[in-house]
C-alpha atoms as a PDB file:
ATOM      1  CA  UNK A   1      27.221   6.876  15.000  1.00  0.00           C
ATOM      2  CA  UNK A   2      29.869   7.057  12.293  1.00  0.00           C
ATOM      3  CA  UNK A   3      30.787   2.944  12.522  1.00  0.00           C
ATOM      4  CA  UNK A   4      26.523   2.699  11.947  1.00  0.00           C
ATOM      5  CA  UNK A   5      27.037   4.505   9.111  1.00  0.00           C
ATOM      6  CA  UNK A   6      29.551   2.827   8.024  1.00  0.00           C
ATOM      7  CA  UNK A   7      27.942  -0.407   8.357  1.00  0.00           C
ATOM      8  CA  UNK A   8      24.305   0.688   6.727  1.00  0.00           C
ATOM      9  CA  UNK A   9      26.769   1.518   3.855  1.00  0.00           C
ATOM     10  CA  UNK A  10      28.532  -2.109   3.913  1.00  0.00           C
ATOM     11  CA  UNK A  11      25.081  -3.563   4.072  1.00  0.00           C
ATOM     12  CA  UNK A  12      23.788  -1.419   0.726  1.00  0.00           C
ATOM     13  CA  UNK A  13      26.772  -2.270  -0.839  1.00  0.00           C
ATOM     14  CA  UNK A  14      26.693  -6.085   0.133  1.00  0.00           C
ATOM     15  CA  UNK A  15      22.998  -6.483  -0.763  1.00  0.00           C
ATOM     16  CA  UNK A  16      21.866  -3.794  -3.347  1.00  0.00           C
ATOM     17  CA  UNK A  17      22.283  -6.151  -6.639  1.00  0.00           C
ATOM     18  CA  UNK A  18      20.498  -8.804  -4.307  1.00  0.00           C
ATOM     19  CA  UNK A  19      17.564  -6.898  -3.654  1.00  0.00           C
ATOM     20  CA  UNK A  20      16.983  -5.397  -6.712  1.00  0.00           C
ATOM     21  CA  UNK A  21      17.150  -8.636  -8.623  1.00  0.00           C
ATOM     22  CA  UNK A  22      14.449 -10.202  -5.909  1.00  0.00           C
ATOM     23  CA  UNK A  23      12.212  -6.742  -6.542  1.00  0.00           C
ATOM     24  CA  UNK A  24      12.746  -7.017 -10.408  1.00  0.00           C
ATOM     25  CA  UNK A  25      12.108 -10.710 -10.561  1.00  0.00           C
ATOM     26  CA  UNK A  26       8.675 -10.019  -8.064  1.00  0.00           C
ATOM     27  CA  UNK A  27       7.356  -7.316 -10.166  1.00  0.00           C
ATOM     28  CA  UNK A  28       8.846  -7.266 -13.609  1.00  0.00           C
ATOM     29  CA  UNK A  29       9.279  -3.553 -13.562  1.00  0.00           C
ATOM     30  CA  UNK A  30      12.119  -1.928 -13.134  1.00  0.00           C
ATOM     31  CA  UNK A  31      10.795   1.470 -11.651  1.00  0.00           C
ATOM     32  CA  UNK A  32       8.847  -0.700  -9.044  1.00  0.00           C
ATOM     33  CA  UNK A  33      12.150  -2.721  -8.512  1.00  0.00           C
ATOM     34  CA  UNK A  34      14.030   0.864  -7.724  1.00  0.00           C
ATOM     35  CA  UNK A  35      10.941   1.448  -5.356  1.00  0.00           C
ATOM     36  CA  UNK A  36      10.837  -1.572  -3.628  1.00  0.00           C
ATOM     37  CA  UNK A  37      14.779  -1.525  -3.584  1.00  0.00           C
ATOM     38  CA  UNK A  38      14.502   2.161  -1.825  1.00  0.00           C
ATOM     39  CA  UNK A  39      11.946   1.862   0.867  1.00  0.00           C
ATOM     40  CA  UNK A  40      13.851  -1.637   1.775  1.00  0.00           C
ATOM     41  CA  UNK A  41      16.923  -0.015   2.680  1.00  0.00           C
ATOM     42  CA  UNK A  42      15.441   3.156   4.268  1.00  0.00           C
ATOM     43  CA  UNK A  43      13.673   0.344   6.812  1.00  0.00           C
ATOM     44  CA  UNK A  44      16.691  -0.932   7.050  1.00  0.00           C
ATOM     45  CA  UNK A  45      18.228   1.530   8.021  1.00  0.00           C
ATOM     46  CA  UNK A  46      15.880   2.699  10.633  1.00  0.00           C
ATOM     47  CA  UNK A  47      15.328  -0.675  11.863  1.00  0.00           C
ATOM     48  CA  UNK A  48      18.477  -1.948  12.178  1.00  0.00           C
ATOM     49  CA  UNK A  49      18.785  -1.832  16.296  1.00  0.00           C
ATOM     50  CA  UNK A  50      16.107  -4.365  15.997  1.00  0.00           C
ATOM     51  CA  UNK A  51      18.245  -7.192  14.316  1.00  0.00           C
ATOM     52  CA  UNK A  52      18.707  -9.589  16.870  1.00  0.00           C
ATOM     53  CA  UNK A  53      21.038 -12.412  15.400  1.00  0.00           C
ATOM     54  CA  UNK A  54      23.422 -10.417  12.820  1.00  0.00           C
ATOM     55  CA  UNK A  55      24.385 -14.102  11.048  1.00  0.00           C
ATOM     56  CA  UNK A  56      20.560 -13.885   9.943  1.00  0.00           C
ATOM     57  CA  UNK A  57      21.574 -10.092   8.403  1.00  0.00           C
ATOM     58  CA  UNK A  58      20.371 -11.627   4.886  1.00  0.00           C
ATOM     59  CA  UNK A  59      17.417 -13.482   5.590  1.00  0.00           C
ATOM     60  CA  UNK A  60      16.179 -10.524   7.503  1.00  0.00           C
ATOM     61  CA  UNK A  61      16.969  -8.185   4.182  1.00  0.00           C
ATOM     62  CA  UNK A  62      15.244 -10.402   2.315  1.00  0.00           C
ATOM     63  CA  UNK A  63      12.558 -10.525   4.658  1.00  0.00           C
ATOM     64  CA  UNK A  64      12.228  -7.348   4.669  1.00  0.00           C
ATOM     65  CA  UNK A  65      11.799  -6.813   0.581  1.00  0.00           C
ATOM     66  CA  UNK A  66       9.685  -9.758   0.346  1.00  0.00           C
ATOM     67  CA  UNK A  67       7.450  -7.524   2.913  1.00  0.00           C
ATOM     68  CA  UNK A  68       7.888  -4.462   0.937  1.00  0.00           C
ATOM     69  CA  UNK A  69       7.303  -6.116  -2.617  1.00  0.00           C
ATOM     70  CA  UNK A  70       3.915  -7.527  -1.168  1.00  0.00           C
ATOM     71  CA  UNK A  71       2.704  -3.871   0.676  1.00  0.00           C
ATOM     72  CA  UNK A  72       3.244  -2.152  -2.624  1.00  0.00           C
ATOM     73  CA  UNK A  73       1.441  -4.905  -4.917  1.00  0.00           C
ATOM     74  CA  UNK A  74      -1.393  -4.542  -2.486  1.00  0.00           C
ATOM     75  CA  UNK A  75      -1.618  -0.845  -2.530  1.00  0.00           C
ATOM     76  CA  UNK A  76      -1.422  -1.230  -6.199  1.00  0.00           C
ATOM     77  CA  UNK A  77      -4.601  -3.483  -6.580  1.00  0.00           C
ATOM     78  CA  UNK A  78      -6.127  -1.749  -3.788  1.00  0.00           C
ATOM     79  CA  UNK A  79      -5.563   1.911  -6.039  1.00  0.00           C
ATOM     80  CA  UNK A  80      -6.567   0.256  -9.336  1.00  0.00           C
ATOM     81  CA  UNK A  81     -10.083  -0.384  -8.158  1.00  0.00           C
ATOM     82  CA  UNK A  82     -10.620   3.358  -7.105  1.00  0.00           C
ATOM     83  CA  UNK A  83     -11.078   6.620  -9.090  1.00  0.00           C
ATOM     84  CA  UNK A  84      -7.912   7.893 -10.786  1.00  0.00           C
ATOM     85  CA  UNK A  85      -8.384  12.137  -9.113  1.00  0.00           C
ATOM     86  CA  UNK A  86      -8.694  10.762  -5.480  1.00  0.00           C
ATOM     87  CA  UNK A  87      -4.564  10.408  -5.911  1.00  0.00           C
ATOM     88  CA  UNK A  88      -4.151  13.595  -8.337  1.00  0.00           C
ATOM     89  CA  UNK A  89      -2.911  16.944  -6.759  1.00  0.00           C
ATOM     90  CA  UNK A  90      -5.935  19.375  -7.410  1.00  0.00           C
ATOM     91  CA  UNK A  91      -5.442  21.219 -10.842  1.00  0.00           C
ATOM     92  CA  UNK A  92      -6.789  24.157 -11.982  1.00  0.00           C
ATOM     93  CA  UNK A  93      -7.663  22.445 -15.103  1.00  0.00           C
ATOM     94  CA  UNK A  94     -10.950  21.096 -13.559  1.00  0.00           C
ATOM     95  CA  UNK A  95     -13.729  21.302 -16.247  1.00  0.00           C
ATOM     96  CA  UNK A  96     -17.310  21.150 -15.166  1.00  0.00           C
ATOM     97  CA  UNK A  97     -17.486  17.543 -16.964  1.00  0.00           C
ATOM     98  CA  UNK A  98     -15.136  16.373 -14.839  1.00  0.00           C
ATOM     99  CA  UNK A  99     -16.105  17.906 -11.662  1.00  0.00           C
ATOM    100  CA  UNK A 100     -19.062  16.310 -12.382  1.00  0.00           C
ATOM    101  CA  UNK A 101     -17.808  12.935 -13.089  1.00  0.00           C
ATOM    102  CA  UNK A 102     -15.636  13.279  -9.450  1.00  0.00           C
ATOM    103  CA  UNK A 103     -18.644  13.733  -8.078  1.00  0.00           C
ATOM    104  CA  UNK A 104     -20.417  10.827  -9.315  1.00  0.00           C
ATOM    105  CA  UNK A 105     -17.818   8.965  -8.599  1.00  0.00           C
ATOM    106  CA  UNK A 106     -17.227  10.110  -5.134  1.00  0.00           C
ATOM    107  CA  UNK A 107     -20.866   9.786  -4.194  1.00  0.00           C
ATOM    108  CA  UNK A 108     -20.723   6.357  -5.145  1.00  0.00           C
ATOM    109  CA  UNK A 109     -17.406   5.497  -3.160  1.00  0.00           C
ATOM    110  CA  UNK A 110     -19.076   7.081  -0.432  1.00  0.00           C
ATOM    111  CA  UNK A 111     -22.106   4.809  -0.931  1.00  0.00           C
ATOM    112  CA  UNK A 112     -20.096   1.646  -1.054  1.00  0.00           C
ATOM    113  CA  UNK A 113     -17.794   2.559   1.916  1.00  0.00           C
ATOM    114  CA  UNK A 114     -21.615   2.997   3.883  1.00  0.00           C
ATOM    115  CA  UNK A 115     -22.537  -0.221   3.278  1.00  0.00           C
ATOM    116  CA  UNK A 116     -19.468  -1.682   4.818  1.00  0.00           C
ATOM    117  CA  UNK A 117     -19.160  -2.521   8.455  1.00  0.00           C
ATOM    118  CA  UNK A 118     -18.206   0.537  10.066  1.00  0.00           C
ATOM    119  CA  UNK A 119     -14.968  -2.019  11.424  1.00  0.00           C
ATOM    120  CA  UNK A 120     -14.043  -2.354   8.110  1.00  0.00           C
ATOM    121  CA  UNK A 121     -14.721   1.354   6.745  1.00  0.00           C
ATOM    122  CA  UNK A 122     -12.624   2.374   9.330  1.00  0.00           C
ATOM    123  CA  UNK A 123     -10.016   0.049   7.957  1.00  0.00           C
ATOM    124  CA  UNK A 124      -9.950   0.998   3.987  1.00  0.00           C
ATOM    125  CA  UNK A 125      -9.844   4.668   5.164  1.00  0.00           C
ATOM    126  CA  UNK A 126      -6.980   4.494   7.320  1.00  0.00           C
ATOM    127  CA  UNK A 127      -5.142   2.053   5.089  1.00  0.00           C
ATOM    128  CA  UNK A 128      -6.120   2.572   1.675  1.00  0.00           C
ATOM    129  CA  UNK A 129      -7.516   6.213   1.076  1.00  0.00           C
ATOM    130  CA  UNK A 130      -5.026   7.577   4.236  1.00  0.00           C
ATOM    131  CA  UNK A 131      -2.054   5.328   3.364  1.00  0.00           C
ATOM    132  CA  UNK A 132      -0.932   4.337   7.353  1.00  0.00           C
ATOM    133  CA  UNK A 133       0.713   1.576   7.797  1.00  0.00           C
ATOM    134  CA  UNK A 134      -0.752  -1.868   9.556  1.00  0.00           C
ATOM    135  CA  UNK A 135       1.588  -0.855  12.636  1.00  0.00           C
ATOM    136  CA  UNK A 136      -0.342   2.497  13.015  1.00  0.00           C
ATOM    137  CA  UNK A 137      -3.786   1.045  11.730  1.00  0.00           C
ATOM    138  CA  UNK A 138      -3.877  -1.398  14.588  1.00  0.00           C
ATOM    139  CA  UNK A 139      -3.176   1.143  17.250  1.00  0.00           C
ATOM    140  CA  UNK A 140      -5.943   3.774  16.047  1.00  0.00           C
ATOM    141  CA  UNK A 141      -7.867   0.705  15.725  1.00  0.00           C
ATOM    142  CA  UNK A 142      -6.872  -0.964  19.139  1.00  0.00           C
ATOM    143  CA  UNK A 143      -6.386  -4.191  17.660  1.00  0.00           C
ATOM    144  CA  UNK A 144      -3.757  -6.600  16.397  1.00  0.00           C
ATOM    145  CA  UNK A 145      -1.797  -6.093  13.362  1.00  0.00           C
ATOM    146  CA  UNK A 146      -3.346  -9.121  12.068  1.00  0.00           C
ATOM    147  CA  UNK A 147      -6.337  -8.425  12.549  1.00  0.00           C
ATOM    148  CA  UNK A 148      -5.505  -5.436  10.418  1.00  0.00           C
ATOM    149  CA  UNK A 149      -4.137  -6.904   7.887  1.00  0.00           C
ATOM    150  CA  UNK A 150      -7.082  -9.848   7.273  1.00  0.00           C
ATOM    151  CA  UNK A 151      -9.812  -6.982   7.752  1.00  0.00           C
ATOM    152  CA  UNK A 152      -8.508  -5.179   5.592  1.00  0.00           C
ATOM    153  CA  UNK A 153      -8.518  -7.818   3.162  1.00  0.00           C
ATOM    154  CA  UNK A 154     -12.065  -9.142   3.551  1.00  0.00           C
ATOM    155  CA  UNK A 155     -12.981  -5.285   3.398  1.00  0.00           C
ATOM    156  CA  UNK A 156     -11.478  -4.937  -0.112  1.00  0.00           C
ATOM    157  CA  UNK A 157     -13.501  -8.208  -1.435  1.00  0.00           C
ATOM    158  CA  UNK A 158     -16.545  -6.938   0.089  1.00  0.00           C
ATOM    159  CA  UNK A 159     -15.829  -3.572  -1.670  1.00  0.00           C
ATOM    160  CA  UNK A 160     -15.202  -5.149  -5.034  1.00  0.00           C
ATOM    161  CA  UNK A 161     -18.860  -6.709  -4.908  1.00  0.00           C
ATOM    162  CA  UNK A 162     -20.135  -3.181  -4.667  1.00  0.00           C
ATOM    163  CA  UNK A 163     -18.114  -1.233  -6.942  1.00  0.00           C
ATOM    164  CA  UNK A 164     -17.322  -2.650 -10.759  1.00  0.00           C
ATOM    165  CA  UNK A 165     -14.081  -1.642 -12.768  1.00  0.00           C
ATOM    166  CA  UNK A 166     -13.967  -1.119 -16.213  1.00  0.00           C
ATOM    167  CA  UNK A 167     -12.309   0.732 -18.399  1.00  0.00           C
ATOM    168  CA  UNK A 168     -13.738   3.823 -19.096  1.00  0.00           C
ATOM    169  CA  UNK A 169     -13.982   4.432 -15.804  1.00  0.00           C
ATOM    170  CA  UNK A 170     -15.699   2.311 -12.215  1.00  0.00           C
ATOM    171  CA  UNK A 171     -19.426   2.214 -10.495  1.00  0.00           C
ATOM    172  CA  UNK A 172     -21.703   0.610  -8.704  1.00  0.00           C
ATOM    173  CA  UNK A 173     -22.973  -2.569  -9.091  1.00  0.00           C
ATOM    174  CA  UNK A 174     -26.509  -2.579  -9.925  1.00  0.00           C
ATOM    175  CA  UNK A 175     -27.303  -5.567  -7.480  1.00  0.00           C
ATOM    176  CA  UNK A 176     -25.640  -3.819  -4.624  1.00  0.00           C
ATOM    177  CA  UNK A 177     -27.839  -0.790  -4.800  1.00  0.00           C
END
């Protein structure tokens, strides 16, 4: 166990700068890059057994950030189309305006999420509002990962015809009622 430790270190090392740079150069923010640059090592780490061919040890790091840069950009436009307090800890702060405005704006989540195929509701819950990953998606789902991952896709376009962003805030499309 110590000489695995020993190499995870040689590897972080070897390919922090690397990694980084790819992250910063993908997203053009440098708390993002740290992000991407974190989670990339910790799968590293716990998927290292899994390397088959250690002369591809780079390619597969890169691989691996590539994957990560793309989950987070996707959670990102995934979050930016829903209401900001569905990812805010509860405060005690909660004015009756705003209640009410959580409401509204839950009830009309709700209402788009209904008029999805129940297929595809079940995918934005599980992967969007409950953050699992395709892996685990596919197996509560009993399906492939891809089908995951291009379900979950045609879900979110079918959700952005129902629900308009703006910025003071999102709703329902009128024509989708």
């Amino acid at each position: 166990m110590e000489n695995l430790s020993f190499d995870i270190e040689t590897i972080y090392d070897t390919y922090y700068r690397d990694v980084y740079h790819f992250a910063l150069f993908y997203t053009n923010n440098r708390q993002e890059a740290e992000d991407i640059t974190q989670e990339t090592f910790i799968k590293i780490m716990k998927n290292i057994g899994s390397l088959q061919n250690p002369e591809r040890l780079k390619t597969w790091i890169f691989s691996i950030a590539k994957h990560t840069a793309i989950d987070l950009k996707r959670k990102q436009k995934f979050i930016q189309f829903l209401p900001d307090w569905i990812y805010e800890k509860e405060s005690e702060e909660a004015t009756p305006e705003k209640m009410a405005i959580q409401k509204k704006e839950w009830e009309e989540l709700q209402e788009a999420l209904i008029k999805l195929k129940p297929n595809f509701r079940s995918i934005i819950i599980l992967r969007g509002l409950k953050e699992l990953s395709v892996k685990e998606t596919a197996e509560i789902m009993g399906c492939s990962e891809r089908k995951v991952r291009v379900d979950y896709h045609r879900a979110i376009q079918q959700m952005k015809k129902h629900i308009r962003v703006h910025e003071e805030g999102w709703g329902l499309n009128e024509q989708s009622k």
